[in-house]
Each structure stands twice: as C-alpha cells, then as structure tokens.
PDB file of N, CA and C in Angstrom:
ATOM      1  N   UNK A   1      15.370   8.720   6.797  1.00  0.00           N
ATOM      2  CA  UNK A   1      14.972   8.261   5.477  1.00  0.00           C
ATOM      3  C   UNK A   1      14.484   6.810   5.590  1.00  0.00           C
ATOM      4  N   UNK A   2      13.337   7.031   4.958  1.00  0.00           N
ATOM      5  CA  UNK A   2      12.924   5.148   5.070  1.00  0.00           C
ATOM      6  C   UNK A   2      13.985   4.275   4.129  1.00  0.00           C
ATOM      7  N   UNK A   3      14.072   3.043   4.939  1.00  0.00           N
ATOM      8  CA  UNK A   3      14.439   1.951   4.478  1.00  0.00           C
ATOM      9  C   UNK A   3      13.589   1.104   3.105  1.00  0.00           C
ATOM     10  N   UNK A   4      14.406   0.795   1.885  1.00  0.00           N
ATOM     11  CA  UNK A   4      13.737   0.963   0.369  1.00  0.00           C
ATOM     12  C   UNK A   4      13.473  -0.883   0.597  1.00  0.00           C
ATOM     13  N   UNK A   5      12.190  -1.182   0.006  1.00  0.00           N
ATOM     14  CA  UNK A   5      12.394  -2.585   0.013  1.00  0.00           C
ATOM     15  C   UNK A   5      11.823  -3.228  -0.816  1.00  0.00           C
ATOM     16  N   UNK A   6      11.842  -4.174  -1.551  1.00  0.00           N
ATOM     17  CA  UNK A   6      11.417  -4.879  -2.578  1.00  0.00           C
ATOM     18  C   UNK A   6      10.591  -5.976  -2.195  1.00  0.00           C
ATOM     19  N   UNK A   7       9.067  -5.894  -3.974  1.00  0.00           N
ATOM     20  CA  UNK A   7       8.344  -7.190  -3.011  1.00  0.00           C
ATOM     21  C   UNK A   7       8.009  -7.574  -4.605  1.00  0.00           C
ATOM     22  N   UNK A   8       7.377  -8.635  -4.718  1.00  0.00           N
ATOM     23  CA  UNK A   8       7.295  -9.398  -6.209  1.00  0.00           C
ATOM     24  C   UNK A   8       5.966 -10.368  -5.719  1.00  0.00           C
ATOM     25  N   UNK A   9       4.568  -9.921  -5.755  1.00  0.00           N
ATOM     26  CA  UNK A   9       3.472 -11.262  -5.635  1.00  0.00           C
ATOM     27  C   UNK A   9       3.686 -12.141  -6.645  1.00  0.00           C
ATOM     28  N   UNK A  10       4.347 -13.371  -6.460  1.00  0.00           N
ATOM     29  CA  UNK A  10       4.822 -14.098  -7.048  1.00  0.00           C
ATOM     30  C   UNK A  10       3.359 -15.171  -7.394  1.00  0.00           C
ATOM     31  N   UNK A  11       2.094 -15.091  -6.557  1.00  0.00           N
ATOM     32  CA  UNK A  11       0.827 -15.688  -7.197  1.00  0.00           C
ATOM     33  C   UNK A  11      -0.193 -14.839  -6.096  1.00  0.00           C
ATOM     34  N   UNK A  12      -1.061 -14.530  -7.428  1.00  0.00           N
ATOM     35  CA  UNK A  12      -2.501 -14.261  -6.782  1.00  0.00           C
ATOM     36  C   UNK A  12      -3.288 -15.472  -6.345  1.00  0.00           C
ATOM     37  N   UNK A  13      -3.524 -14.985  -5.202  1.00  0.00           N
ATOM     38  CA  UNK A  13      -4.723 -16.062  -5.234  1.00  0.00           C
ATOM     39  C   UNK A  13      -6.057 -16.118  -5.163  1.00  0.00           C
ATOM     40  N   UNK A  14      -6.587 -15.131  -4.223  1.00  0.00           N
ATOM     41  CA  UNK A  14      -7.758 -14.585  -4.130  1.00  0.00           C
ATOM     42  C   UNK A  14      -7.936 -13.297  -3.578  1.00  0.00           C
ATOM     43  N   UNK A  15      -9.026 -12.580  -3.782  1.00  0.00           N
ATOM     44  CA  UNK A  15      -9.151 -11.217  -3.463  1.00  0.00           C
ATOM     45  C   UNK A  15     -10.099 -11.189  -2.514  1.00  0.00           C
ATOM     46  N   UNK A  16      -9.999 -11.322  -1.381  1.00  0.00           N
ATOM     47  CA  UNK A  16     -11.625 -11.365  -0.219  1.00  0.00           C
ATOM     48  C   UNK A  16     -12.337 -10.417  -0.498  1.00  0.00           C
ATOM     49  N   UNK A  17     -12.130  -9.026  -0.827  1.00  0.00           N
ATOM     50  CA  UNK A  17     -13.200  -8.017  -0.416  1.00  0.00           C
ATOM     51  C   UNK A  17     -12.814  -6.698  -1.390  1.00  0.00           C
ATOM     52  N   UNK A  18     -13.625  -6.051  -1.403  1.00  0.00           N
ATOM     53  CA  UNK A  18     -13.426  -4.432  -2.044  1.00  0.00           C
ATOM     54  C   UNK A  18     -13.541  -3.161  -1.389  1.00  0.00           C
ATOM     55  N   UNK A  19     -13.471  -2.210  -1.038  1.00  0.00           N
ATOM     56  CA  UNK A  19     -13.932  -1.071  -0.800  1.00  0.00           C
ATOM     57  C   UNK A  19     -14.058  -0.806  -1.815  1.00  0.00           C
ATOM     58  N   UNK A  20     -15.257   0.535  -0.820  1.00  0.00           N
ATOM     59  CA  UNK A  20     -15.923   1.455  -2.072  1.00  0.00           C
ATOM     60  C   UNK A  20     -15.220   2.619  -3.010  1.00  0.00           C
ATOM     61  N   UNK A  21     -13.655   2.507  -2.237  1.00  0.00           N
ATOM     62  CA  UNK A  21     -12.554   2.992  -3.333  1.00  0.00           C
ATOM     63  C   UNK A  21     -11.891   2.618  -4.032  1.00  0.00           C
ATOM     64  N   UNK A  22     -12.172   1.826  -3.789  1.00  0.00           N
ATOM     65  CA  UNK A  22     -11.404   0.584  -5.083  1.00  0.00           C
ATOM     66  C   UNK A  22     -10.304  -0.745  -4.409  1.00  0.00           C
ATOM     67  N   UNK A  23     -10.188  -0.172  -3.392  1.00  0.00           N
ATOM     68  CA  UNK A  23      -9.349  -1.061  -3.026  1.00  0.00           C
ATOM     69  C   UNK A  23      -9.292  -2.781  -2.279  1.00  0.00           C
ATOM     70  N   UNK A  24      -8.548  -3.198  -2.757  1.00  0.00           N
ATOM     71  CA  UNK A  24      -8.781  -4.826  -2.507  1.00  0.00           C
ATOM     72  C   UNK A  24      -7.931  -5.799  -1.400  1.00  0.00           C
ATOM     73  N   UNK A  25      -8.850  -6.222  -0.618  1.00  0.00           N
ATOM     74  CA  UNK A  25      -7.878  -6.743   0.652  1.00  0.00           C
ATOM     75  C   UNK A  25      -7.645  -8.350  -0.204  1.00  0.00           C
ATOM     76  N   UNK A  26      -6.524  -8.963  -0.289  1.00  0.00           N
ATOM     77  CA  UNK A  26      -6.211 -10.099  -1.216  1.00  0.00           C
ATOM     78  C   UNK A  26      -5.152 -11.321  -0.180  1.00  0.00           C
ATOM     79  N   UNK A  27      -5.298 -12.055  -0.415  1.00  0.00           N
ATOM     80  CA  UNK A  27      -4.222 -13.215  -0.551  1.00  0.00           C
ATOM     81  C   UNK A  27      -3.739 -13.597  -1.090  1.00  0.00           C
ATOM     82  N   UNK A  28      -2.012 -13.311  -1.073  1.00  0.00           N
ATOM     83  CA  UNK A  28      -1.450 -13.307  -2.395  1.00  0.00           C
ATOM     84  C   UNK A  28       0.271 -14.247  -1.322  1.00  0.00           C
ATOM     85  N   UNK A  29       0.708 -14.851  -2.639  1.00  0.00           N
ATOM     86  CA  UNK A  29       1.923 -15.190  -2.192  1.00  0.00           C
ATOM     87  C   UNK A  29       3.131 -14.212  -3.028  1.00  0.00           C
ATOM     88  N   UNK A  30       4.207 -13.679  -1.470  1.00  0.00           N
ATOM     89  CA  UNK A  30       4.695 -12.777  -1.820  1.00  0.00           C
ATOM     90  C   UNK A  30       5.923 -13.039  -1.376  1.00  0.00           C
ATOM     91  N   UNK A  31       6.686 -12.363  -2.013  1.00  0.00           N
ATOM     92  CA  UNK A  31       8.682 -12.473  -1.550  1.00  0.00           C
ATOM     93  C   UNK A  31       8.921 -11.087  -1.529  1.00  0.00           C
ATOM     94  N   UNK A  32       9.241 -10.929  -0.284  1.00  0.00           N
ATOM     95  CA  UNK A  32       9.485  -9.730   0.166  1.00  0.00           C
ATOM     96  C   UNK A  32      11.200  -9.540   0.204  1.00  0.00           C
ATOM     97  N   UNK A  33      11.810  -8.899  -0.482  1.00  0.00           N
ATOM     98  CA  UNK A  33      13.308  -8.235  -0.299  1.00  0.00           C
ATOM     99  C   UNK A  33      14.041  -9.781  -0.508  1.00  0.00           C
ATOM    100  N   UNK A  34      13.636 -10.265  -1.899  1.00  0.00           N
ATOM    101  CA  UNK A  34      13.800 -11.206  -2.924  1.00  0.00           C
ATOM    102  C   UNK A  34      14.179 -12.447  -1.891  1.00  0.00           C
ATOM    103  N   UNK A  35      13.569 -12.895  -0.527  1.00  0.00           N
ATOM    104  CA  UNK A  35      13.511 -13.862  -0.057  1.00  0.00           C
ATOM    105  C   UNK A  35      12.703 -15.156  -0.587  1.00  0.00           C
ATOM    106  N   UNK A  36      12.254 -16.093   0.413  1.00  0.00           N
ATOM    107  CA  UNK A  36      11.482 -17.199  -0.539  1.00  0.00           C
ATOM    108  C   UNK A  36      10.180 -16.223   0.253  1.00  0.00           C
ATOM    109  N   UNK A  37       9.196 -16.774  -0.752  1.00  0.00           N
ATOM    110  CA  UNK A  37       8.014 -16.122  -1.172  1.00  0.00           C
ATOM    111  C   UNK A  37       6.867 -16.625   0.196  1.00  0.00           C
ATOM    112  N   UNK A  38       6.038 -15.463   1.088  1.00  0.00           N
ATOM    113  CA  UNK A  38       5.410 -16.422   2.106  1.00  0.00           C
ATOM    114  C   UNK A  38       4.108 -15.674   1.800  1.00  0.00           C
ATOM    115  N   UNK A  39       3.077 -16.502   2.616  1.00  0.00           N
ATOM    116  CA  UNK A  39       1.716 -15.960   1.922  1.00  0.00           C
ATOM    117  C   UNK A  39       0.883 -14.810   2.730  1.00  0.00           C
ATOM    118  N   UNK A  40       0.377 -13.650   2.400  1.00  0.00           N
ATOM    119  CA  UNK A  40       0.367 -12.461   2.551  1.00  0.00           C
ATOM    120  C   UNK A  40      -1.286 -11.590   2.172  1.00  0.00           C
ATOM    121  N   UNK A  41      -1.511 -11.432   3.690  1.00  0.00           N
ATOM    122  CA  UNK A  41      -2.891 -10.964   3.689  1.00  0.00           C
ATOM    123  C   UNK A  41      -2.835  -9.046   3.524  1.00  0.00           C
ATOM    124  N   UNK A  42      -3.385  -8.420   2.939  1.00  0.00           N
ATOM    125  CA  UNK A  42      -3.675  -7.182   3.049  1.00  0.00           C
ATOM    126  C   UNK A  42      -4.476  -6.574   1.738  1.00  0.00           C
ATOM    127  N   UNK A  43      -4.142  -5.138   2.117  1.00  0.00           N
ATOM    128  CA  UNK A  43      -4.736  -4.693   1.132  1.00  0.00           C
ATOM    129  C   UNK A  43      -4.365  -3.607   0.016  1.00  0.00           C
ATOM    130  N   UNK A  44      -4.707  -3.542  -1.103  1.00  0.00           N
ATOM    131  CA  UNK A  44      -3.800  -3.133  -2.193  1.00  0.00           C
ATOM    132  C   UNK A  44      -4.689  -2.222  -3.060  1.00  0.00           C
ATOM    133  N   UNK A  45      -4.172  -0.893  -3.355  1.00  0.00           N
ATOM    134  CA  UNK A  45      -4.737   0.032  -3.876  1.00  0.00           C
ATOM    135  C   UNK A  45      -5.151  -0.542  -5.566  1.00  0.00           C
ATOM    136  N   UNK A  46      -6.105   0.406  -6.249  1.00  0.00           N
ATOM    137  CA  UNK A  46      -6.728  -0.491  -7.546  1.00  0.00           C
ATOM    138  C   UNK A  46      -5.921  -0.210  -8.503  1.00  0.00           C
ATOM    139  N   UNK A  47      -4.452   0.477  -8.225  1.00  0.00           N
ATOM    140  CA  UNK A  47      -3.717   0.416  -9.113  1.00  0.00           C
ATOM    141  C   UNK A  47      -2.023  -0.847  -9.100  1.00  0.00           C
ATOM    142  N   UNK A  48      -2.194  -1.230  -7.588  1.00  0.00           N
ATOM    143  CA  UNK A  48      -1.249  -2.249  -7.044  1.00  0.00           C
ATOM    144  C   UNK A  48       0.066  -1.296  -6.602  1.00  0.00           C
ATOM    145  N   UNK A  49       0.121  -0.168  -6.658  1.00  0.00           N
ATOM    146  CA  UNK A  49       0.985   0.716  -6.574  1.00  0.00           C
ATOM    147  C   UNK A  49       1.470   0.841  -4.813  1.00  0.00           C
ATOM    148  N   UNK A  50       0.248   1.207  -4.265  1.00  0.00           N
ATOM    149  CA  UNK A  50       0.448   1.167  -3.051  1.00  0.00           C
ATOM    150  C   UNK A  50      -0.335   0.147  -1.927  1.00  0.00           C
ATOM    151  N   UNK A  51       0.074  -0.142  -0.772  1.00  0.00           N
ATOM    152  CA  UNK A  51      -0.009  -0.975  -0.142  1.00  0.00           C
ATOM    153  C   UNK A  51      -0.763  -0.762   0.966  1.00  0.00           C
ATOM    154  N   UNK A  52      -1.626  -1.823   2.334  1.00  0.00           N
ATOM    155  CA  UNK A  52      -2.021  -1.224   3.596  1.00  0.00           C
ATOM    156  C   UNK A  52      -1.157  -2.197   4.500  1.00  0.00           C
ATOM    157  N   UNK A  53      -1.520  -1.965   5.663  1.00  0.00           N
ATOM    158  CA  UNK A  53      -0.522  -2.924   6.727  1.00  0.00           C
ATOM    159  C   UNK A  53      -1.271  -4.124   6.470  1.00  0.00           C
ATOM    160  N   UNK A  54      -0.790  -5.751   6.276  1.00  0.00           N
ATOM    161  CA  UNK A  54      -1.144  -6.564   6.616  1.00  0.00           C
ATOM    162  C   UNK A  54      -0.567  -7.860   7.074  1.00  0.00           C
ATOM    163  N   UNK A  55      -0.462  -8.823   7.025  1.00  0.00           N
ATOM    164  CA  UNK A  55       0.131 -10.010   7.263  1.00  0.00           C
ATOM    165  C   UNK A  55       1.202 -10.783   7.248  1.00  0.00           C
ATOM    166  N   UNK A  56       1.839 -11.410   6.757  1.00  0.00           N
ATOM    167  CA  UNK A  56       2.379 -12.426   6.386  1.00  0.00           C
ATOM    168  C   UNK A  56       2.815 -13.790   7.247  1.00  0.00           C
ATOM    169  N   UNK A  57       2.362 -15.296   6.512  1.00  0.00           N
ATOM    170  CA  UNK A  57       3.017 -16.514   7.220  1.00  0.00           C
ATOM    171  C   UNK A  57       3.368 -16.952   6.320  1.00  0.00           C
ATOM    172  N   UNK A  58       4.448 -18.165   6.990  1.00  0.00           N
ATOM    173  CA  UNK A  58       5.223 -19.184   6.977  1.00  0.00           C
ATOM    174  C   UNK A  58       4.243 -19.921   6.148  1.00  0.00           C
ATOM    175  N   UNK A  59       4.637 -21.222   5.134  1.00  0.00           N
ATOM    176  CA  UNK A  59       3.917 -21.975   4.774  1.00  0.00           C
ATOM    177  C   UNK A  59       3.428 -23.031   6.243  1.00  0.00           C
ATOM    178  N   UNK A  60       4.207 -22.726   6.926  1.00  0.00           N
ATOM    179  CA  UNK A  60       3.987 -23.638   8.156  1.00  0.00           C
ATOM    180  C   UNK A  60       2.855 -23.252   8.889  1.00  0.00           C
ATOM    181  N   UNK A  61       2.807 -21.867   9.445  1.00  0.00           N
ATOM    182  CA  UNK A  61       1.858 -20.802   9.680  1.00  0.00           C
ATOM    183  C   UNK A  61       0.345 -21.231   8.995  1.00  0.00           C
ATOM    184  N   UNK A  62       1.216 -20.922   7.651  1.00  0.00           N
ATOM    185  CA  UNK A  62      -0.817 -21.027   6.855  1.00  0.00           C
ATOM    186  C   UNK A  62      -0.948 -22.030   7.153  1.00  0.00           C
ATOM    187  N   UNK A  63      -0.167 -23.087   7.107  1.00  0.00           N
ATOM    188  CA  UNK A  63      -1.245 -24.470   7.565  1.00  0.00           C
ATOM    189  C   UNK A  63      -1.833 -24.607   8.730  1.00  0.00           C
ATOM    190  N   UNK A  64      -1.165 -24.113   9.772  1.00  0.00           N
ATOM    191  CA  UNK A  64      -2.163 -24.193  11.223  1.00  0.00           C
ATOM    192  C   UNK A  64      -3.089 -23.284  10.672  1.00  0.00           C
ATOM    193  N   UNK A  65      -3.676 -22.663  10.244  1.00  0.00           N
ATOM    194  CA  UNK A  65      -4.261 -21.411   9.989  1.00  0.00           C
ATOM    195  C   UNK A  65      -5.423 -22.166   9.120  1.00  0.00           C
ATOM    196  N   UNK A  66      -5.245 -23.022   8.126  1.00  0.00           N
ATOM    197  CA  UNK A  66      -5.820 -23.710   6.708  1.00  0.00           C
ATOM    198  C   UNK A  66      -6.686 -24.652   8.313  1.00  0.00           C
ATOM    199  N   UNK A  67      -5.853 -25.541   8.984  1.00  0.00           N
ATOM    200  CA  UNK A  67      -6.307 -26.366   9.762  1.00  0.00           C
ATOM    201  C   UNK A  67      -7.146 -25.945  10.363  1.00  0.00           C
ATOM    202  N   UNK A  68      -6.852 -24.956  11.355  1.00  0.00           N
ATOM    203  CA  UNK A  68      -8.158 -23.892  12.171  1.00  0.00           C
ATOM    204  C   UNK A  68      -9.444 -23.565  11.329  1.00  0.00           C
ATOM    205  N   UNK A  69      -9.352 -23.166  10.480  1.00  0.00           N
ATOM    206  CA  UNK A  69     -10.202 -22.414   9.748  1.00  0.00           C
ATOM    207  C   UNK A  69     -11.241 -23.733   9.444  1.00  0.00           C
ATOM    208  N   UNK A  70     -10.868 -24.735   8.868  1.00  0.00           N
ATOM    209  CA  UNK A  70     -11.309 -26.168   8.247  1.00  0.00           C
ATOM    210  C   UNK A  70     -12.438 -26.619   9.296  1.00  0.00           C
ATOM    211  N   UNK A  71     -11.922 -26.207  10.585  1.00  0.00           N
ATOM    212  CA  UNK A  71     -12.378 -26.836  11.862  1.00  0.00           C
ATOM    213  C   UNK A  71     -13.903 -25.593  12.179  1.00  0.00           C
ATOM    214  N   UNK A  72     -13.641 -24.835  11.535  1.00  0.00           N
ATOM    215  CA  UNK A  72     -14.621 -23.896  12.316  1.00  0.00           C
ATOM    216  C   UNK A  72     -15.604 -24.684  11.865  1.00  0.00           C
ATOM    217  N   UNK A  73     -17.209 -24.740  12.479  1.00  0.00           N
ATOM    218  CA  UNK A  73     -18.635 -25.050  12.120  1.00  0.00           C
ATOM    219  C   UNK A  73     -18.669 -23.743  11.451  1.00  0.00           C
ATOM    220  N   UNK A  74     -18.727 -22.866  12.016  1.00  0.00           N
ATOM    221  CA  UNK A  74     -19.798 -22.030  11.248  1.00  0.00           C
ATOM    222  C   UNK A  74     -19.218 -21.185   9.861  1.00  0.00           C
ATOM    223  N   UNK A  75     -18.234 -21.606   9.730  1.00  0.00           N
ATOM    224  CA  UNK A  75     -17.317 -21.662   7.860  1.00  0.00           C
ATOM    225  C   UNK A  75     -17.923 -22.449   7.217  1.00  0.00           C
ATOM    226  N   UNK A  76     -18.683 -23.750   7.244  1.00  0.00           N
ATOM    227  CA  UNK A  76     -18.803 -25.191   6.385  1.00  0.00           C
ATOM    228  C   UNK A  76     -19.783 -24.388   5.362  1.00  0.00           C
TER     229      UNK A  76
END
C-alpha cells in the first residue's frame, strides 16, 4: 500500500509551460508532509488534482541555482 502524504503550495509563482492537455509544468513553493515549505519544479494536471515527478530545493539550493542561471549569457 502506498505511503499517504500531504502537500499545501503554499505560493504560486510561475507557470513555465503548457501542454496540449492542459497540463502545467510550474514553480511553486511547497511544504510537503506539513514541513517548512521548499521550492518545487513540476508538473500539475489542469485540475491541480494530480501531480508529475519533479523537483524540489532548499532555499539554499535555489540560490545556487538563481546564481547559475543569472550567469548564463545566453538567458540575458
């Protein structure tokens, strides 16, 4: 029997992309199994019901991540 677990997107933040089924790959900050809340890449059916495999970091994490990204040239 799967293990039951609780999650609460405690802020949207942005939605990167769509499929053509509706579904939305997002960045959202999330608390998973009522921990503190970390920020969380994937993707989410157009009803929020169900979920795909994706991410999660540390606020520490996203910042190397915020930093990297900042640095790329071909992002500007």
């Amino acid at each position: 029997m799967p293990t039951e677990f609780k999650y609460e997107i405690v802020e949207k933040i942005a939605v990167l992309s769509e499929s053509s089924k509706g579904w939305t790959k997002e960045f959202n900050l999330v608390s998973w199994n009522e921990k503190d809340p970390k920020y969380d890449i994937r993707e989410w059916s157009p009803d929020g019901t169900k979920m795909g495999k994706g991410i999660t970091l540390s606020p520490d994490e996203a910042a190397i991540l915020k930093k990297a990204l900042n640095s790329r040239k071909d992002l500007e």
